[in-house]
PDB file of N, CA and C in Angstrom:
ATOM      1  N   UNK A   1      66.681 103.829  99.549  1.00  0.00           N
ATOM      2  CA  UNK A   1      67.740 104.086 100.507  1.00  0.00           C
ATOM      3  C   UNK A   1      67.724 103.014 101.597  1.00  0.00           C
ATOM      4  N   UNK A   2      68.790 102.793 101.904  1.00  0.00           N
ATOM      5  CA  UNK A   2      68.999 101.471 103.304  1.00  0.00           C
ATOM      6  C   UNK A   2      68.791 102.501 104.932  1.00  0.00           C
ATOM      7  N   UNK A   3      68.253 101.938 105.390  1.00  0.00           N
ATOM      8  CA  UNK A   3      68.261 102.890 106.601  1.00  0.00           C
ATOM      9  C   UNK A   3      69.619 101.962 107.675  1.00  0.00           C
ATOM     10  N   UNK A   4      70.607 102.181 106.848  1.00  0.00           N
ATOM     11  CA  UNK A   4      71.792 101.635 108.111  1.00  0.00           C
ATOM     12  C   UNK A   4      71.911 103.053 109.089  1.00  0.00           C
ATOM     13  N   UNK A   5      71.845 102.427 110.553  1.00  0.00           N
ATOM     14  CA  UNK A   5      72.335 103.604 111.043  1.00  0.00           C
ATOM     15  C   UNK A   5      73.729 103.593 111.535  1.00  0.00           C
ATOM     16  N   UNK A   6      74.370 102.400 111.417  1.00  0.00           N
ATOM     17  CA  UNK A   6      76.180 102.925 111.601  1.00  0.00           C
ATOM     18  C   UNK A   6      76.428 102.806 110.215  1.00  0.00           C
ATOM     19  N   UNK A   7      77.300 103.999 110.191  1.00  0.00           N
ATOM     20  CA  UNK A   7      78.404 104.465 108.950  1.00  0.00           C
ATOM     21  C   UNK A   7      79.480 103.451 108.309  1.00  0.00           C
ATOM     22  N   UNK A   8      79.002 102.830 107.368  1.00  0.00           N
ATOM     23  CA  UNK A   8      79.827 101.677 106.813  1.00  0.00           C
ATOM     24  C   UNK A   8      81.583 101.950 106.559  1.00  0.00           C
ATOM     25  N   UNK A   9      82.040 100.780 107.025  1.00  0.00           N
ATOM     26  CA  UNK A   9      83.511 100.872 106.994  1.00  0.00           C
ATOM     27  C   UNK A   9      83.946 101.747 105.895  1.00  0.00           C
ATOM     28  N   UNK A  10      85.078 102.175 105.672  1.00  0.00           N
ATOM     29  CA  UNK A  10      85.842 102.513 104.980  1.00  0.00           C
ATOM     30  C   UNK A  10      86.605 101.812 104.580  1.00  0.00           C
ATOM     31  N   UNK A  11      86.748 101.653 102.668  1.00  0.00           N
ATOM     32  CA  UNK A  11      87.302 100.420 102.105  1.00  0.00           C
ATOM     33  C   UNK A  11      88.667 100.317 102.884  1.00  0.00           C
ATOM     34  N   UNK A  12      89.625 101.678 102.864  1.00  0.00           N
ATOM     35  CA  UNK A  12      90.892 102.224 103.347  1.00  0.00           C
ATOM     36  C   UNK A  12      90.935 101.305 104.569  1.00  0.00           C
ATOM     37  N   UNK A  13      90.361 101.592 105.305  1.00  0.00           N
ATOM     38  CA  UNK A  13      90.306 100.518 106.895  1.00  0.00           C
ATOM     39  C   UNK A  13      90.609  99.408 106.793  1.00  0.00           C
ATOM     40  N   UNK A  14      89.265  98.935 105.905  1.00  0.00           N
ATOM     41  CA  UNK A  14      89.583  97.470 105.062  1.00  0.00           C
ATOM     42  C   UNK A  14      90.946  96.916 104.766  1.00  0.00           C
ATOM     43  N   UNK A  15      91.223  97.468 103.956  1.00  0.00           N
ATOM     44  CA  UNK A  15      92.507  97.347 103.078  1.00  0.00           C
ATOM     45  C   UNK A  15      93.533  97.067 104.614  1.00  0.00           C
ATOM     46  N   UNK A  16      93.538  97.842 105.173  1.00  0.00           N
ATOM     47  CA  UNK A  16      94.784  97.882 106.161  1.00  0.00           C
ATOM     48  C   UNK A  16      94.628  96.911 107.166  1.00  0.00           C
ATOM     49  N   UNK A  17      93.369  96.943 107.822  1.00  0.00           N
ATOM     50  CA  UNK A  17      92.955  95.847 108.579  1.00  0.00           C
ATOM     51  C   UNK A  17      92.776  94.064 107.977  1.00  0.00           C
ATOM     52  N   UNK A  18      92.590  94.064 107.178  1.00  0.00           N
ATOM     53  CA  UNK A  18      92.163  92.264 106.501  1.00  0.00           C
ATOM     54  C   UNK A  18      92.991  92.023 105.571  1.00  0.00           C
ATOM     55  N   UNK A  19      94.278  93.186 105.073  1.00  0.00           N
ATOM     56  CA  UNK A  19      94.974  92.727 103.762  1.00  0.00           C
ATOM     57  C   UNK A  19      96.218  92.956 104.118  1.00  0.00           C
ATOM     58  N   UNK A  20      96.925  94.253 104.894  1.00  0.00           N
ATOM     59  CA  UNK A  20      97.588  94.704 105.056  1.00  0.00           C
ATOM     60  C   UNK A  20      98.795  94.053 106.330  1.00  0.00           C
ATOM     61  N   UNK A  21      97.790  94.379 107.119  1.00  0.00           N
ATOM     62  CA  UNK A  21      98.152  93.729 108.288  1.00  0.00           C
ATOM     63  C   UNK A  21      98.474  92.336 108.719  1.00  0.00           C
ATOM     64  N   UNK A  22      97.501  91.583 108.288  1.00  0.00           N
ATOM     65  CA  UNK A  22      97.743  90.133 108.502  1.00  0.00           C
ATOM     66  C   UNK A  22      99.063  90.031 107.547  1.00  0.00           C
ATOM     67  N   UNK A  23      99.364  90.622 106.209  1.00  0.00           N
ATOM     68  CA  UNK A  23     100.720  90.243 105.590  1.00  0.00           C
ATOM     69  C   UNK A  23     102.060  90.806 106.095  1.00  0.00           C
ATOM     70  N   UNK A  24     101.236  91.382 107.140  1.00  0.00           N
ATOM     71  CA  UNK A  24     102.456  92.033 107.200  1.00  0.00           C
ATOM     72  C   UNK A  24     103.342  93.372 106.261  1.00  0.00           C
ATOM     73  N   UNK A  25     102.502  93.585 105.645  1.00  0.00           N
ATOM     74  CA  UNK A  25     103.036  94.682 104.470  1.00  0.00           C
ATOM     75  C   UNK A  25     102.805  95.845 105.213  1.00  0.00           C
ATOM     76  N   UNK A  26     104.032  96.693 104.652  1.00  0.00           N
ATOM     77  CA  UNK A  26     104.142  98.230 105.243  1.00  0.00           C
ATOM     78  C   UNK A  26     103.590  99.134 104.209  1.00  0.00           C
ATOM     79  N   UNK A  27     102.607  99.897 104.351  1.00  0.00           N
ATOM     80  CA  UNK A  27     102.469 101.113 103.527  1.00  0.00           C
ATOM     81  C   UNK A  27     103.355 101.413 102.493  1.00  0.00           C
ATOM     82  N   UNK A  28     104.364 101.655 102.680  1.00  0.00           N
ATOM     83  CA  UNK A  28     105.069 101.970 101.745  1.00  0.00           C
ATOM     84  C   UNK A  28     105.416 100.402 100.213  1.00  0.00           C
ATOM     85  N   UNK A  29     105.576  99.159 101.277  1.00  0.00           N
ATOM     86  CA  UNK A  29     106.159  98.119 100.373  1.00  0.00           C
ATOM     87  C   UNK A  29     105.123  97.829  99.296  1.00  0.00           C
ATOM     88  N   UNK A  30     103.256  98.311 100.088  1.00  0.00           N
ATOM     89  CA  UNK A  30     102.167  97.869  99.419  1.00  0.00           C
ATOM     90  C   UNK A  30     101.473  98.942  98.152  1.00  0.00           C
ATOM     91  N   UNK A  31     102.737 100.115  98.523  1.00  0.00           N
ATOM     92  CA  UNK A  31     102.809 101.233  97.442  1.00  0.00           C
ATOM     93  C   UNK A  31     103.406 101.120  96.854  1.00  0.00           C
ATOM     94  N   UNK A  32     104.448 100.352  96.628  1.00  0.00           N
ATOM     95  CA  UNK A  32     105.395 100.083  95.740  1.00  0.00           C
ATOM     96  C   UNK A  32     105.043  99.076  94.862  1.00  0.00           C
ATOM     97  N   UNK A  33     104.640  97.641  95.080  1.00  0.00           N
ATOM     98  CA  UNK A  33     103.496  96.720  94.581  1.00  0.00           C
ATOM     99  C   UNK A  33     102.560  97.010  93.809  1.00  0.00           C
ATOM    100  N   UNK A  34     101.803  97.967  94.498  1.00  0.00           N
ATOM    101  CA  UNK A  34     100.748  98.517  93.280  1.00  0.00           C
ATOM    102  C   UNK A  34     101.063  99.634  92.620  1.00  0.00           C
ATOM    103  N   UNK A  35     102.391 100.104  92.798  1.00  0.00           N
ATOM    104  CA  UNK A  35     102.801 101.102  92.108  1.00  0.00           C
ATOM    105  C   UNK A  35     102.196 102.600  92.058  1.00  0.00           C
ATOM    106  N   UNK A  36     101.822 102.555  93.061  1.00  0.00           N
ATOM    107  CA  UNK A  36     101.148 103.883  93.710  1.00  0.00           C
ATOM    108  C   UNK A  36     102.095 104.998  94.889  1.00  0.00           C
ATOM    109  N   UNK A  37     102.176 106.173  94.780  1.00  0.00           N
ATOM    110  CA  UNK A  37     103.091 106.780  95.931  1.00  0.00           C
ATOM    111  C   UNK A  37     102.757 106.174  97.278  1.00  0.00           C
ATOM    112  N   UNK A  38     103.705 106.144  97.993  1.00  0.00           N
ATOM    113  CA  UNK A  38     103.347 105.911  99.827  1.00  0.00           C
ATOM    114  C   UNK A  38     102.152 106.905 100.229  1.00  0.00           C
ATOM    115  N   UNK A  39     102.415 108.405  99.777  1.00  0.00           N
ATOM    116  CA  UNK A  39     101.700 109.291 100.310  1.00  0.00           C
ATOM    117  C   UNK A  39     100.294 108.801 100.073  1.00  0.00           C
ATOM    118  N   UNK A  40      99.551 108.920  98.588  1.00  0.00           N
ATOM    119  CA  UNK A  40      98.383 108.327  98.498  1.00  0.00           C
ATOM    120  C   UNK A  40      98.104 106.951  99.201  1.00  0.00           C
ATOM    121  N   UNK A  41      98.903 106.027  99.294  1.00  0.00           N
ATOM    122  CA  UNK A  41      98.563 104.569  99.650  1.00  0.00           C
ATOM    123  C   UNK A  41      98.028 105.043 101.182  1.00  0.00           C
ATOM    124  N   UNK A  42      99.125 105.562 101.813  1.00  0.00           N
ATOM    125  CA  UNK A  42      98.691 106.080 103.697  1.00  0.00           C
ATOM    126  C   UNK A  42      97.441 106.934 103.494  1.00  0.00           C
ATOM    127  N   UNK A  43      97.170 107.693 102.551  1.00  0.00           N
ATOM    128  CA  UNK A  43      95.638 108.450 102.399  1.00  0.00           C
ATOM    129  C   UNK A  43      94.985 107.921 103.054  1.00  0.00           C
ATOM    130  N   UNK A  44      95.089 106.963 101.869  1.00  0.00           N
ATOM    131  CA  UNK A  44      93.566 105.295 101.883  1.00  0.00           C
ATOM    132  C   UNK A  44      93.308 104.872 103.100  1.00  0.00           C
ATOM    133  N   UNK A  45      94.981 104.488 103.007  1.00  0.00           N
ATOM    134  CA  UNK A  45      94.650 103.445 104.453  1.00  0.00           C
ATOM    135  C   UNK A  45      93.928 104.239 105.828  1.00  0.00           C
ATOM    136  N   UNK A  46      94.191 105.396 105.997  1.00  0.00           N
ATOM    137  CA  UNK A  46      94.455 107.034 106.912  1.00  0.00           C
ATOM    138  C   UNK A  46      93.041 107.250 106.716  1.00  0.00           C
ATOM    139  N   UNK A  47      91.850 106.793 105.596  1.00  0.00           N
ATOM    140  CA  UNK A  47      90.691 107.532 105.141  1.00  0.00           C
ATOM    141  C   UNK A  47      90.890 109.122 105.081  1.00  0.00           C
ATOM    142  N   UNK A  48      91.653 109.391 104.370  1.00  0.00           N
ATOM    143  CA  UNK A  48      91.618 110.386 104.194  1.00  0.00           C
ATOM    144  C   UNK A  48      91.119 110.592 102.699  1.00  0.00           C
ATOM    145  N   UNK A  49      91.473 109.474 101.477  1.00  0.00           N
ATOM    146  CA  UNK A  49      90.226 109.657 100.664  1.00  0.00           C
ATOM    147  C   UNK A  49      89.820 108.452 100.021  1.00  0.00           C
ATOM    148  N   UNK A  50      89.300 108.255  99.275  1.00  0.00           N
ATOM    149  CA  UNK A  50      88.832 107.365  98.868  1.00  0.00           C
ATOM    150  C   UNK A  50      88.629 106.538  97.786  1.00  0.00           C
ATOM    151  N   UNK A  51      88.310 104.859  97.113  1.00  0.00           N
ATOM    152  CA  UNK A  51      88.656 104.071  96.223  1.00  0.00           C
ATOM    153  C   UNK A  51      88.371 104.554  94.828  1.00  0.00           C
ATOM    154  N   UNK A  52      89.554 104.905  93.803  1.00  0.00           N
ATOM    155  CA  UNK A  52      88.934 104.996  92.816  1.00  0.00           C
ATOM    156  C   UNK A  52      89.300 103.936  91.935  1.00  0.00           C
ATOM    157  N   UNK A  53      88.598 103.684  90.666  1.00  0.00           N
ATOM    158  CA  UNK A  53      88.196 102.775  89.771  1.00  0.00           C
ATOM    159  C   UNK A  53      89.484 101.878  89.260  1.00  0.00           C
ATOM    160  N   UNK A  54      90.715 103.298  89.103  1.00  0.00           N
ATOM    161  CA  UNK A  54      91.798 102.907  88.992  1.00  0.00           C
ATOM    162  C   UNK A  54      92.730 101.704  90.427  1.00  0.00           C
ATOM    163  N   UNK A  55      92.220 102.447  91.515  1.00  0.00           N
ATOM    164  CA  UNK A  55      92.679 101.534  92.609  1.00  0.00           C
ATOM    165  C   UNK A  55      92.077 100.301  92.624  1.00  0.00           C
ATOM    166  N   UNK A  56      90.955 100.625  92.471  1.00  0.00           N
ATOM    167  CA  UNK A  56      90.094  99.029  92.572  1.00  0.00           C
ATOM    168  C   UNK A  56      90.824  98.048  91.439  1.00  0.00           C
ATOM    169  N   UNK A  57      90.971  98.748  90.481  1.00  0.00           N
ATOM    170  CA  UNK A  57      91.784  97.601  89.590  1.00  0.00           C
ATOM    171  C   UNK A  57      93.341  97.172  90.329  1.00  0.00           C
ATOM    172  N   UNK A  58      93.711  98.178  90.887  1.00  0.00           N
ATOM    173  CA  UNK A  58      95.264  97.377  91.525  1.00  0.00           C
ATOM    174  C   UNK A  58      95.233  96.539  92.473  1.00  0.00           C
ATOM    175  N   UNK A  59      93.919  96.825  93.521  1.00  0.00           N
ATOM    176  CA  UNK A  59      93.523  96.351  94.669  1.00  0.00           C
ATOM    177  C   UNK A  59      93.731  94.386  94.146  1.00  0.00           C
ATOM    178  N   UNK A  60      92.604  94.922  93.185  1.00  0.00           N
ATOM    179  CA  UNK A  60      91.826  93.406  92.934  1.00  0.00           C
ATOM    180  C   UNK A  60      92.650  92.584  92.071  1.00  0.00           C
ATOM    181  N   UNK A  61      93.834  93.259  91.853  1.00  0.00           N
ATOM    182  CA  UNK A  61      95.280  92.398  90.976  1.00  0.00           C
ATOM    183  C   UNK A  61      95.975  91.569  91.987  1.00  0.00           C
ATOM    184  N   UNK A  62      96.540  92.878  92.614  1.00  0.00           N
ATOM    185  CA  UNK A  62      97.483  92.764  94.337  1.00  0.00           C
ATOM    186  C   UNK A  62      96.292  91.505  94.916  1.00  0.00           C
ATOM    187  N   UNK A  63      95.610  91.737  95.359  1.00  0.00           N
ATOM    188  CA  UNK A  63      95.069  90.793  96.579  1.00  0.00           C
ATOM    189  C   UNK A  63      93.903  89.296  96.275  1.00  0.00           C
ATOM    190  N   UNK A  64      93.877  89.607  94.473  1.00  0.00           N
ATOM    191  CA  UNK A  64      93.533  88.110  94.134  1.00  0.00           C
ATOM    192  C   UNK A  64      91.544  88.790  94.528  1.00  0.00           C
ATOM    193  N   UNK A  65      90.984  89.501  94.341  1.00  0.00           N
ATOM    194  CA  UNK A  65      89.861  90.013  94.596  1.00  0.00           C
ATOM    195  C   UNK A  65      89.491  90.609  93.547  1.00  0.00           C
ATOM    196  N   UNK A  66      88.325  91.545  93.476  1.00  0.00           N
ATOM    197  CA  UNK A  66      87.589  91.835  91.818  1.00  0.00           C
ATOM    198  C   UNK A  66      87.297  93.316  92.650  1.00  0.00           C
ATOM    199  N   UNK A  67      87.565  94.275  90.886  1.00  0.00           N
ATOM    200  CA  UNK A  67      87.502  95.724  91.265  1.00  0.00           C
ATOM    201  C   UNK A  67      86.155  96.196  92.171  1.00  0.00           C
ATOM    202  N   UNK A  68      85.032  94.924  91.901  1.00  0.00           N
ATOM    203  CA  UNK A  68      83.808  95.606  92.088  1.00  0.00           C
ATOM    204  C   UNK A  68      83.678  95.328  93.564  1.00  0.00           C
ATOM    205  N   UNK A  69      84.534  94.299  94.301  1.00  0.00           N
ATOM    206  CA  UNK A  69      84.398  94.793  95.542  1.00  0.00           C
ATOM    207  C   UNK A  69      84.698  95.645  96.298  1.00  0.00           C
ATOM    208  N   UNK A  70      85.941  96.162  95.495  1.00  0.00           N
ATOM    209  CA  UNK A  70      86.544  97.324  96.152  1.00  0.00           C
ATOM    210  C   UNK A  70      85.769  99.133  95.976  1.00  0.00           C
ATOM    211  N   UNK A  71      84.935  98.855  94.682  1.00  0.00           N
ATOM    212  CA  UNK A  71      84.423 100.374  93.890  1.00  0.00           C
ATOM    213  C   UNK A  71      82.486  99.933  94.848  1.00  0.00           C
ATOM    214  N   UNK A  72      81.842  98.932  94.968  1.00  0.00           N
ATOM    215  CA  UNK A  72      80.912  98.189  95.806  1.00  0.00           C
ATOM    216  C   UNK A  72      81.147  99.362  97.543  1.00  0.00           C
ATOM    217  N   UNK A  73      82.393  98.467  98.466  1.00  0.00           N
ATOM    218  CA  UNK A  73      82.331  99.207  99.482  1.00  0.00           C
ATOM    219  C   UNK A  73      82.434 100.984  99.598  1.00  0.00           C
ATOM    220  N   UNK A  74      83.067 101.346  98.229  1.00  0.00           N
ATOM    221  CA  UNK A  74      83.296 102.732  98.038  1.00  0.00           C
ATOM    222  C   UNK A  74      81.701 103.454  98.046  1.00  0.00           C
ATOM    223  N   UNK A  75      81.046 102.347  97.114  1.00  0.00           N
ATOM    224  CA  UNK A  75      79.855 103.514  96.888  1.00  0.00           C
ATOM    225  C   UNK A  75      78.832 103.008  97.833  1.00  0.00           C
ATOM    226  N   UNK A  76      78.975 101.876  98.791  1.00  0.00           N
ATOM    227  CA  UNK A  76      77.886 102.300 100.003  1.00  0.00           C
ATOM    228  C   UNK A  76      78.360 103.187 101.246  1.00  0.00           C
ATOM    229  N   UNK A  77      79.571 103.156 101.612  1.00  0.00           N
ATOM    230  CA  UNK A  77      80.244 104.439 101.923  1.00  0.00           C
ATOM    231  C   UNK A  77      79.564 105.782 101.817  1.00  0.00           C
ATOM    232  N   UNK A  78      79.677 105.901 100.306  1.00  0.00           N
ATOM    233  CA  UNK A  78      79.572 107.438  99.454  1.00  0.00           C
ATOM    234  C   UNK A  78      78.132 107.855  99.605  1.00  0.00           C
ATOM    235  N   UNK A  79      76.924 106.267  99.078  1.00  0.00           N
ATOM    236  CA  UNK A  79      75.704 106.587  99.407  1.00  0.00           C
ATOM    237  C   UNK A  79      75.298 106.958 101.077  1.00  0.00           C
ATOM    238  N   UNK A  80      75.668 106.349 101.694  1.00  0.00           N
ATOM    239  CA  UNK A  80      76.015 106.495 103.313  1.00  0.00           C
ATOM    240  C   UNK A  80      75.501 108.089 103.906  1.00  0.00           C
ATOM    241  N   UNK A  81      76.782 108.296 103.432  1.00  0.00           N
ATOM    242  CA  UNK A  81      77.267 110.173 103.554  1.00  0.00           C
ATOM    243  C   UNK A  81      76.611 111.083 103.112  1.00  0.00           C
ATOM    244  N   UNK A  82      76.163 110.278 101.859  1.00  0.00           N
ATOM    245  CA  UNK A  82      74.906 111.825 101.064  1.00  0.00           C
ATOM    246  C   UNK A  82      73.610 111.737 101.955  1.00  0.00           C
ATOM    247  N   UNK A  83      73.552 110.339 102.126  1.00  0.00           N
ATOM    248  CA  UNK A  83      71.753 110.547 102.616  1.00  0.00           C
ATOM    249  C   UNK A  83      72.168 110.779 104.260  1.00  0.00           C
ATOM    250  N   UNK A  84      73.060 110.763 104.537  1.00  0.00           N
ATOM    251  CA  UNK A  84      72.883 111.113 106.266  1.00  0.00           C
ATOM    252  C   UNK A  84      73.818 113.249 106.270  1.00  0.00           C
ATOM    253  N   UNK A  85      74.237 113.419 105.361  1.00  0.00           N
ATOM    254  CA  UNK A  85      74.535 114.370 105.115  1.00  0.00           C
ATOM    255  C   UNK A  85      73.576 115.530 104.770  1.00  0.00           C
ATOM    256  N   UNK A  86      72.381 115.171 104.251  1.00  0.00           N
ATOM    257  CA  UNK A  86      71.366 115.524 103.524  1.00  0.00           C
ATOM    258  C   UNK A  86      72.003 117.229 103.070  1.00  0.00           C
ATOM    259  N   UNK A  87      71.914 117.650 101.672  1.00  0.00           N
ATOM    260  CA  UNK A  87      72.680 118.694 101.495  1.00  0.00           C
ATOM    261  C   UNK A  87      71.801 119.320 100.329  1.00  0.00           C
ATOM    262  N   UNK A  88      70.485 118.565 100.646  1.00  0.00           N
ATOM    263  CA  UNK A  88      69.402 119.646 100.133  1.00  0.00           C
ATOM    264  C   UNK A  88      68.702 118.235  98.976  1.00  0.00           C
ATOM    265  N   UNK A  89      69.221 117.386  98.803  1.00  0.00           N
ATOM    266  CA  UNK A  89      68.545 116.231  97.513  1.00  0.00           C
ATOM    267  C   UNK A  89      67.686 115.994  98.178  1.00  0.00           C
ATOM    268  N   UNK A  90      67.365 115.819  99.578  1.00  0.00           N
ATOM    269  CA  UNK A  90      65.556 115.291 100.425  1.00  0.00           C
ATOM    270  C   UNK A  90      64.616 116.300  99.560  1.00  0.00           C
ATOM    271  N   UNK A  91      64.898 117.307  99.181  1.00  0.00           N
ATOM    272  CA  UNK A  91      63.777 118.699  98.339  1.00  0.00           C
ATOM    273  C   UNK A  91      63.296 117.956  97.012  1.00  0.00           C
ATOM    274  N   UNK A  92      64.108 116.786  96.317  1.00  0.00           N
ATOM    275  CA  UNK A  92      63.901 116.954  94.704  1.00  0.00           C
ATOM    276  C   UNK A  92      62.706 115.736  94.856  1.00  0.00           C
ATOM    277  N   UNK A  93      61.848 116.260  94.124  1.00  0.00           N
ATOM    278  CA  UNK A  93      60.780 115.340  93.294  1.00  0.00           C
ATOM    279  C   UNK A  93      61.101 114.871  92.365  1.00  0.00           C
ATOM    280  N   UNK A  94      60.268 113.663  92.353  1.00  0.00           N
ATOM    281  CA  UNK A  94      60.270 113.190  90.780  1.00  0.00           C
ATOM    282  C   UNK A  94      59.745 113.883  89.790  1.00  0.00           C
ATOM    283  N   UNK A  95      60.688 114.204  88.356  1.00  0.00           N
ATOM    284  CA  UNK A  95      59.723 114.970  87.211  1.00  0.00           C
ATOM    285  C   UNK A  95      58.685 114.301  86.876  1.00  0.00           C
ATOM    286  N   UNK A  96      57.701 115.752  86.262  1.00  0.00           N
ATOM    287  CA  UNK A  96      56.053 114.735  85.857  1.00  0.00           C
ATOM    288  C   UNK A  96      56.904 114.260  84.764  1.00  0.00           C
ATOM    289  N   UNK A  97      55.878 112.738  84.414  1.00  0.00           N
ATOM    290  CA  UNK A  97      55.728 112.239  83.649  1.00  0.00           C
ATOM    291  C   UNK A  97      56.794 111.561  83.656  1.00  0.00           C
ATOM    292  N   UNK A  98      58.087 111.031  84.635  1.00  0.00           N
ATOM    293  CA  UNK A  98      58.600 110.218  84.610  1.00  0.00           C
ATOM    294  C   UNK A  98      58.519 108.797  84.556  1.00  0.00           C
ATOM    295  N   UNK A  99      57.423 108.415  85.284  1.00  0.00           N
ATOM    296  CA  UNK A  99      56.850 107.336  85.725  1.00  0.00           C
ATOM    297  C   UNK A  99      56.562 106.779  84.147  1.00  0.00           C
ATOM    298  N   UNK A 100      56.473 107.578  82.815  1.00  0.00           N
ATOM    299  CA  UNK A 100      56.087 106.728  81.705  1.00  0.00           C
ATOM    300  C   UNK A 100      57.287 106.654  80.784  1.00  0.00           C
ATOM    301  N   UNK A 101      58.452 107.274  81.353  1.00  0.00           N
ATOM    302  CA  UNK A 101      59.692 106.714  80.599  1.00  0.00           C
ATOM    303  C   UNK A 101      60.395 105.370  81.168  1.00  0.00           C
ATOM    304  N   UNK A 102      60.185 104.556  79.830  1.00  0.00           N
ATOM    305  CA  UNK A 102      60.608 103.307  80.281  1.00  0.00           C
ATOM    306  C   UNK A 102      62.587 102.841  80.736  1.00  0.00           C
ATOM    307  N   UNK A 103      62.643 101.877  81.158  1.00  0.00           N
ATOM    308  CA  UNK A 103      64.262 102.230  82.080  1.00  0.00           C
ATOM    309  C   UNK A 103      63.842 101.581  83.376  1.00  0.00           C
ATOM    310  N   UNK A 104      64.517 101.962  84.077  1.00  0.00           N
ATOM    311  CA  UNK A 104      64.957 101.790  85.542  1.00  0.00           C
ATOM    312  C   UNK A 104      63.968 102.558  86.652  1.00  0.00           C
ATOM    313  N   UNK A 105      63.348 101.776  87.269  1.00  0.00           N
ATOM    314  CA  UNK A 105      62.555 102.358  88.069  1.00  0.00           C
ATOM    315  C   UNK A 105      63.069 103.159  88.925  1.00  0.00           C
ATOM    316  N   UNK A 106      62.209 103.854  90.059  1.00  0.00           N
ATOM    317  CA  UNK A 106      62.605 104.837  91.286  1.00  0.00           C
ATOM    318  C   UNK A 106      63.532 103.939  92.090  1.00  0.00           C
ATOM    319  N   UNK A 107      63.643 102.383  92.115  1.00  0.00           N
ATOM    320  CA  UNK A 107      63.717 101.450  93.290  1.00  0.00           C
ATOM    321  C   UNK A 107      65.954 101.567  92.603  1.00  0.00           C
ATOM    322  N   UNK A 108      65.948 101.629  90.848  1.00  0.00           N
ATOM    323  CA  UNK A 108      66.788 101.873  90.729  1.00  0.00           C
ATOM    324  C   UNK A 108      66.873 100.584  90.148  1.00  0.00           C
ATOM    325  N   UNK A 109      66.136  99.499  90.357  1.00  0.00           N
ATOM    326  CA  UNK A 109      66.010  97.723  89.113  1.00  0.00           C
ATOM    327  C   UNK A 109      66.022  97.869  88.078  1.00  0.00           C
TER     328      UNK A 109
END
């Protein structure tokens, strides 16, 4: 876990602040572009919810960028929220005998 203690942007912010704005594009014109309703597009921008896999692909069409930056800021966001949320996962141990199934360590490498 990263011990950030401010709450990482919201891609939505992003989007409106560094893409949106400087073009000058209105919510609605940049819903129409990616072919998404106004209502959802103002969500995003609004944080009211958040990037999915499908957006990241329109994002990263529309603005000349790659899905994984957009699905990237989503899930340090998401990780963000769980570990400062704590909603009971601080309780879980590691199962025995994990440590000898080979894979991906605890670190997650």
């Amino acid at each position: 876990m990263q011990n950030r203690t401010r709450k990482p942007s919201h891609p939505g912010g992003i989007l409106l602040r560094m893409y949106l704005e400087p073009l000058k594009l209105t919510v609605t014109a940049a819903a129409g572009h990616l072919g998404v309703s106004r209502k959802h597009l103002s969500n995003l921008v609004n944080e009211k919810v958040g990037i999915t896999p499908d957006m990241a692909m329109r994002l990263s069409r529309a603005f000349a960028t790659s899905p994984d930056l957009w699905m990237n800021m989503q899930k340090t966001r998401d990780l963000w929220e769980a570990e400062h949320e704590r909603t009971g996962w601080e309780a879980v141990t590691p199962l025995p005998g994990v440590q000898d199934v080979g894979g991906v360590d605890a670190a997650g490498d």
